[in-house]
C-alpha atoms as a PDB file:
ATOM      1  CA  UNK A   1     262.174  19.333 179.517  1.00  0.00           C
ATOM      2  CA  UNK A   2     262.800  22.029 176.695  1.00  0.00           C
ATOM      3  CA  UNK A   3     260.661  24.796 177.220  1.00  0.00           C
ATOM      4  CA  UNK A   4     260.464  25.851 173.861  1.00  0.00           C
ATOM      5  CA  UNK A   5     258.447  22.659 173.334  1.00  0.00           C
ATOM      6  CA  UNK A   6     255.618  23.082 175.649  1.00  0.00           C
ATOM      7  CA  UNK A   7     255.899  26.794 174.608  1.00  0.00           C
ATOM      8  CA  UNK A   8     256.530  28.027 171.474  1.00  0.00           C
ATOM      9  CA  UNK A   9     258.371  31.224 170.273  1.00  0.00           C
ATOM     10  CA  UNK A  10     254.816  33.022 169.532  1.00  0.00           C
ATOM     11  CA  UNK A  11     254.660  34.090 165.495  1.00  0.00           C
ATOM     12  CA  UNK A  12     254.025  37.884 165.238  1.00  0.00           C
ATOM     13  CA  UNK A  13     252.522  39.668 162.491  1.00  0.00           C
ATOM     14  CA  UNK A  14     253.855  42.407 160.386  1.00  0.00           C
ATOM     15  CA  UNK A  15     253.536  45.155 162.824  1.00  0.00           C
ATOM     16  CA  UNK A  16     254.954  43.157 165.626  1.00  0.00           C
ATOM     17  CA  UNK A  17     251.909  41.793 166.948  1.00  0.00           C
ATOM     18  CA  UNK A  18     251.629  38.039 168.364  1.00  0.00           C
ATOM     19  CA  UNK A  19     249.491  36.190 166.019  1.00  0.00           C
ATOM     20  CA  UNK A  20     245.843  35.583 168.252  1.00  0.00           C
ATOM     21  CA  UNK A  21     246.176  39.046 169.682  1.00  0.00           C
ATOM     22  CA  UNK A  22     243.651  41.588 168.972  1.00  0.00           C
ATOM     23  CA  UNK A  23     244.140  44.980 167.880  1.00  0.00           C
ATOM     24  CA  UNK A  24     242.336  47.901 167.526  1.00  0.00           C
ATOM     25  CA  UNK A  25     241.511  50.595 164.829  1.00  0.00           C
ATOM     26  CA  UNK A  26     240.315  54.108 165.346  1.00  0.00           C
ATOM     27  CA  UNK A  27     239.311  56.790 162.910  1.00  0.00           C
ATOM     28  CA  UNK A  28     239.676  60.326 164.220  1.00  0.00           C
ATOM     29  CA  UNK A  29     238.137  63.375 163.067  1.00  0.00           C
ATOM     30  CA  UNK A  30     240.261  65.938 165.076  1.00  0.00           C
ATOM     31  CA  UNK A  31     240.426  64.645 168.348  1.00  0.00           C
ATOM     32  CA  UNK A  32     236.998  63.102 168.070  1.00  0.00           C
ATOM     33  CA  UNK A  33     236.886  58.819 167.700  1.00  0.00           C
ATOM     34  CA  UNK A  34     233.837  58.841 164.644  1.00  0.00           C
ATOM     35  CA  UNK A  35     235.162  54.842 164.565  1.00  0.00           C
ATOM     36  CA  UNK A  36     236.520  51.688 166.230  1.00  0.00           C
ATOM     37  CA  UNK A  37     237.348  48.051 165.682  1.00  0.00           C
ATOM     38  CA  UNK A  38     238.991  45.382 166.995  1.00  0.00           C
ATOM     39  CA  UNK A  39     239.831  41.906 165.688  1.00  0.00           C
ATOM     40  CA  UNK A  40     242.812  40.216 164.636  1.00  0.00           C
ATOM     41  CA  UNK A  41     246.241  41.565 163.286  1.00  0.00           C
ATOM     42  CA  UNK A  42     245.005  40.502 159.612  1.00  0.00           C
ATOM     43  CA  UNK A  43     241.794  41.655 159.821  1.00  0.00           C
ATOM     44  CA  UNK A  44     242.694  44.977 161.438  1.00  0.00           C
ATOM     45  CA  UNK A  45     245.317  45.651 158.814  1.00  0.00           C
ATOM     46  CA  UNK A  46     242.592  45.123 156.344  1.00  0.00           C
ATOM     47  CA  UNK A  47     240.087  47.696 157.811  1.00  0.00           C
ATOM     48  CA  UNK A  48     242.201  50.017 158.468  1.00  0.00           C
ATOM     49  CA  UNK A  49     243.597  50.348 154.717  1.00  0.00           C
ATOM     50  CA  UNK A  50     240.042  50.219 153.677  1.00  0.00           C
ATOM     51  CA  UNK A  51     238.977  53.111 156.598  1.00  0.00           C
ATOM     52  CA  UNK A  52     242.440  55.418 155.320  1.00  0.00           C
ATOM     53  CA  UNK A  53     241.163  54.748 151.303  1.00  0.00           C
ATOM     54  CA  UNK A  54     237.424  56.206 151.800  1.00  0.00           C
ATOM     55  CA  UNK A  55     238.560  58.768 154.982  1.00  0.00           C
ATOM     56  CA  UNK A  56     241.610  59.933 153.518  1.00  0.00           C
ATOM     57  CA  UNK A  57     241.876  63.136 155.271  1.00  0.00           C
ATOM     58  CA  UNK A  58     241.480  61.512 158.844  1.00  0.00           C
ATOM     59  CA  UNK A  59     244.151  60.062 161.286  1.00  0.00           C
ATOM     60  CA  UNK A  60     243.491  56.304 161.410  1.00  0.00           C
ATOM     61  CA  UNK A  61     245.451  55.246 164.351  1.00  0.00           C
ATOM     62  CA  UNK A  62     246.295  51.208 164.822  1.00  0.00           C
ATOM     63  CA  UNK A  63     247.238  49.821 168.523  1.00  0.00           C
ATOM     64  CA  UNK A  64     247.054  46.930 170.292  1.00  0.00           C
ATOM     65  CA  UNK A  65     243.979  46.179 171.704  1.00  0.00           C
ATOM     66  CA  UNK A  66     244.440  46.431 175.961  1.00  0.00           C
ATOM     67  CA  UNK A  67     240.665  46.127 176.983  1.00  0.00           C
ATOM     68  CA  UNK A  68     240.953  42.098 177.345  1.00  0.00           C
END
């Protein structure tokens, strides 16, 4: 049997995520976390435009999301 038809080829997202993985945003205020949150690629992209538009002046750093 195919593989590919019992698994697959997973879709990623824009930043080269899988689609269903999670992935985590972080403000920074010097080397100080003052934020996190993790949900999906989407929804992560989302927050962390929002969190870069009202903390302009703060790294906002975007990673994949390891804690399980």
């Amino acid at each position: 049997m195919d593989s590919a038809l019992v698994h697959p080829p997973a879709k990623t997202h824009s930043r080269g995520h899988r689609l269903g993985d999670r992935v985590r945003v972080r403000v920074w205020f010097g080397e100080h976390q003052i934020a996190a949150y993790s949900a999906a690629p989407a929804a992560a992209d989302a927050y962390a435009a929002a969190m870069r538009d009202r903390f302009g002046g703060l790294t906002v750093t975007v990673d994949p999301d390891l804690t399980g």
